[in-house]
N, C-alpha and C. Protein backbone atom coordinates (compact mmCIF):
# COMPACT_ATOMS: atom_id res chain seq x y z
N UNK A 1 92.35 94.59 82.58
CA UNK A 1 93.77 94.61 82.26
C UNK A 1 94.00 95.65 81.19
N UNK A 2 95.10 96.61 81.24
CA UNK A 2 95.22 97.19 80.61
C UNK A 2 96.81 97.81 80.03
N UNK A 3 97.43 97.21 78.59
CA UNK A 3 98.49 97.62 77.83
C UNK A 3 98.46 98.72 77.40
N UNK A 4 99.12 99.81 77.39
CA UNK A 4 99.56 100.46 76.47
C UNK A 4 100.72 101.16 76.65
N UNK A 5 101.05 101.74 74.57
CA UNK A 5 102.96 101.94 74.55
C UNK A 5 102.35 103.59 74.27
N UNK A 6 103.91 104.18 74.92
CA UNK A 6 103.48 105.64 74.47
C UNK A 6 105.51 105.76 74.31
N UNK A 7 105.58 105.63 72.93
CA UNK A 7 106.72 106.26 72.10
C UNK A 7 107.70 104.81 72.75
N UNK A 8 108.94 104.65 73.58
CA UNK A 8 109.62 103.61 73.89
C UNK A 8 108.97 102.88 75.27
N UNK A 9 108.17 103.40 76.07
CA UNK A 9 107.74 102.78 76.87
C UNK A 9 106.42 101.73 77.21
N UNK A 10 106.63 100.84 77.55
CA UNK A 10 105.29 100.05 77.95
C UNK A 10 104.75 100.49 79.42
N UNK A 11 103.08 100.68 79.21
CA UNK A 11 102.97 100.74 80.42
C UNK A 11 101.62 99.15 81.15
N UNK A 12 101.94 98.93 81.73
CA UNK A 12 100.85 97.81 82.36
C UNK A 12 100.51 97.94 83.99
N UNK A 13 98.95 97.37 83.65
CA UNK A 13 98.52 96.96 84.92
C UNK A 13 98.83 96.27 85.41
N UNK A 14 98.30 95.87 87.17
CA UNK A 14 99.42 94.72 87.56
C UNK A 14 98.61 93.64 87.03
N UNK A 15 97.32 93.36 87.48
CA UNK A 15 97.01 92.70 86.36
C UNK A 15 97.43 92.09 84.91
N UNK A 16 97.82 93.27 84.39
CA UNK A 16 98.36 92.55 82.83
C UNK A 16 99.81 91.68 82.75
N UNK A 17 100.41 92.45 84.00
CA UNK A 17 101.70 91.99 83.99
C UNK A 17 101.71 90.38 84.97
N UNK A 18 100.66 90.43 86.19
CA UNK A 18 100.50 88.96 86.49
C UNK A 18 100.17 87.90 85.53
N UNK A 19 98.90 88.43 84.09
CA UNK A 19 98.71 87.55 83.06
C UNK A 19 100.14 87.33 82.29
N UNK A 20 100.81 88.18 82.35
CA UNK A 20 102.08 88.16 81.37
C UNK A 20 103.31 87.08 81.56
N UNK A 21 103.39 87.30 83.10
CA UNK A 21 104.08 86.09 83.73
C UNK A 21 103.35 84.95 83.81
N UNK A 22 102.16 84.84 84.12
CA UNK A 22 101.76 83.51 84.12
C UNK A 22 101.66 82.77 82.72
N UNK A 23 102.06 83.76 81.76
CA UNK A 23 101.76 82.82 80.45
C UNK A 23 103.52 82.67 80.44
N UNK A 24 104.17 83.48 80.28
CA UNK A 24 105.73 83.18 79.67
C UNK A 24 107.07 82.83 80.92
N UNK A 25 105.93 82.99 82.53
CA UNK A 25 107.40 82.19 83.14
C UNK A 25 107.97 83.59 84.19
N UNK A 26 108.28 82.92 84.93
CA UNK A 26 109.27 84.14 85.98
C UNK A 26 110.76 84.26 85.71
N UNK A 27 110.83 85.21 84.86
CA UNK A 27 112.12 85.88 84.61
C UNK A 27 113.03 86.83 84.90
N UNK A 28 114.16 86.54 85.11
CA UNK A 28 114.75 88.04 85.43
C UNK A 28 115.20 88.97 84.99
N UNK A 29 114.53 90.15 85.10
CA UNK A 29 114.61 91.33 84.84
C UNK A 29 115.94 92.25 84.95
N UNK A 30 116.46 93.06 84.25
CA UNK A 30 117.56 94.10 84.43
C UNK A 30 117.13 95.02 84.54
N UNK A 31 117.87 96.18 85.05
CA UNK A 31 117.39 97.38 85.45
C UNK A 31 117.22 98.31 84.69
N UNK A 32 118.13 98.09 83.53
CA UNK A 32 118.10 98.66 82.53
C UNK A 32 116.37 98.52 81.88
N UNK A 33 116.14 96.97 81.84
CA UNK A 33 115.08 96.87 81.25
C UNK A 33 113.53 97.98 81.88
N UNK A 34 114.02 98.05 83.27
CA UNK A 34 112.94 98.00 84.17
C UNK A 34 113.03 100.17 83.59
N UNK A 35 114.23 100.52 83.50
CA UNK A 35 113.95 101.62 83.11
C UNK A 35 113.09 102.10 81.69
N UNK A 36 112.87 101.06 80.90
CA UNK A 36 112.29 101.58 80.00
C UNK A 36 110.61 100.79 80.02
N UNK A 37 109.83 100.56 81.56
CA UNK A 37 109.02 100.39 81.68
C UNK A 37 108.14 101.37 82.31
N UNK A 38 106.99 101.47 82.55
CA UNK A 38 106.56 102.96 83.08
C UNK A 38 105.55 101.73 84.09
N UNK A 39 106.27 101.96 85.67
CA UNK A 39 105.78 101.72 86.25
C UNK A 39 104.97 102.45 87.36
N UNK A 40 103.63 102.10 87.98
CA UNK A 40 102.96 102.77 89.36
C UNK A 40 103.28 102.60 90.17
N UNK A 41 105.07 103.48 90.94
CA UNK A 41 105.49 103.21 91.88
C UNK A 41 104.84 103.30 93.18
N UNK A 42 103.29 104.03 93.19
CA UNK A 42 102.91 103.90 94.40
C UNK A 42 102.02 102.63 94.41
N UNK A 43 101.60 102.44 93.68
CA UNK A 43 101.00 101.00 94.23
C UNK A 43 102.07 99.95 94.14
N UNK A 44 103.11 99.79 93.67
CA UNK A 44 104.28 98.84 93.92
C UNK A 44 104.52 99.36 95.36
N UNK A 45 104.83 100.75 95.73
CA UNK A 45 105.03 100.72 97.49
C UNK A 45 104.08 100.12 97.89
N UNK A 46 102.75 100.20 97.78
CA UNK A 46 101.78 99.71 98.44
C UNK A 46 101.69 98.17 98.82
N UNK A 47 102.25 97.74 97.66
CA UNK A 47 102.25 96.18 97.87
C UNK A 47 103.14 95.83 98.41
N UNK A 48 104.49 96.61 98.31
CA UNK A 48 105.81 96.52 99.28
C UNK A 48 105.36 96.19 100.92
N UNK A 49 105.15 97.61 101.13
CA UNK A 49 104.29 97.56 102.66
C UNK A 49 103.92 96.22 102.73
N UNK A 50 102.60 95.83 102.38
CA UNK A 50 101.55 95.08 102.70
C UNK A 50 102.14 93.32 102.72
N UNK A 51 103.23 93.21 102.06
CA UNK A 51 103.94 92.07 102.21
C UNK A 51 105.35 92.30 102.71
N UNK A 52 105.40 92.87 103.06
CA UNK A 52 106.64 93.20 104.18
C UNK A 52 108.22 93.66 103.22
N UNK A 53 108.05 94.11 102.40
CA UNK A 53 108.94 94.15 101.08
C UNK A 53 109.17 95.94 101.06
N UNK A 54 109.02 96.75 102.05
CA UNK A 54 108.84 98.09 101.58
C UNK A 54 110.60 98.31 101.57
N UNK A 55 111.12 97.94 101.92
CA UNK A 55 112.98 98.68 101.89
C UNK A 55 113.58 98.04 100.51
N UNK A 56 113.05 96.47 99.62
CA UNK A 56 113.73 96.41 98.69
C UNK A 56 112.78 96.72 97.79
N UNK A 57 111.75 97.53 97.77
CA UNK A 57 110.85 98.62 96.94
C UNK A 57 111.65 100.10 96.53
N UNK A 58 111.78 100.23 97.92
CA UNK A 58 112.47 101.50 97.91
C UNK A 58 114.09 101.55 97.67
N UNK A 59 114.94 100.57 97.72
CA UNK A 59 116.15 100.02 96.95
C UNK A 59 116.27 99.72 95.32
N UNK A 60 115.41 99.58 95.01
CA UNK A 60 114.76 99.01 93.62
C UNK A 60 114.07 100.21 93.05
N UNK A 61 113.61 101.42 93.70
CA UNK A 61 113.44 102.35 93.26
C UNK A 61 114.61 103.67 92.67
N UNK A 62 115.88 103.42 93.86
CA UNK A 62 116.84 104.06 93.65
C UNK A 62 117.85 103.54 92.58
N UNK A 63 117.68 102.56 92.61
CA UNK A 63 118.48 101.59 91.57
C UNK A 63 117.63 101.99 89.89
N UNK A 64 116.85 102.00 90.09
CA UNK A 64 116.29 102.55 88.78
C UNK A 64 116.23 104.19 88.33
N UNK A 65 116.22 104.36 89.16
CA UNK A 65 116.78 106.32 89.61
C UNK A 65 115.62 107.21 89.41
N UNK A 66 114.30 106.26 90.00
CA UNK A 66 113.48 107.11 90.85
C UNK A 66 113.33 107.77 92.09
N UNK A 67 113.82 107.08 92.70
CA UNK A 67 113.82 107.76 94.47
C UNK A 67 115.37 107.71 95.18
C-alpha cells in the first residue's frame, strides 16, 4: 500500500484506498473532491471493463475533466 502527498494532492493505491474505506465507511464523494485526488485512470478503466462499469468510468472521467 502506498500514500503519498505532492503539494495539494493525495495520491493512493487501490489498495490503500480499499484499507481507507474499510476502516472509515463508504462515503460519498464530490467531484470537486475527486479533483484534488491524483488518480490511475487506467487501472480505474481497467476495473471499469472487468466489472462491467466502463461507460460510468468514462462519464466520471469527463465529469472530473479528464477525458
Amino acid at each position: 500500500m502506498e500514500v503519498s502527498r505532492w503539494r495539494g494532492f493525495i495520491s493512493l493505491t487501490v489498495e490503500a484506498y480499499a484499507a481507507l474505506e474499510a476502516a472509515r465507511g463508504i462515503r460519498p464523494i464530490s467531484v470537486e473532491r475527486l479533483r484534488g485526488i491524483r488518480i490511475e485512470w487506467d487501472e480505474v478503466e481497467g476495473l471499469g471493463e472487468k466489472f462491467g462499469l466502463k461507460e460510468e468510468v468514462l462519464r466520471l472521467k469527463r465529469e472530473v475533466g479528464i477525458g
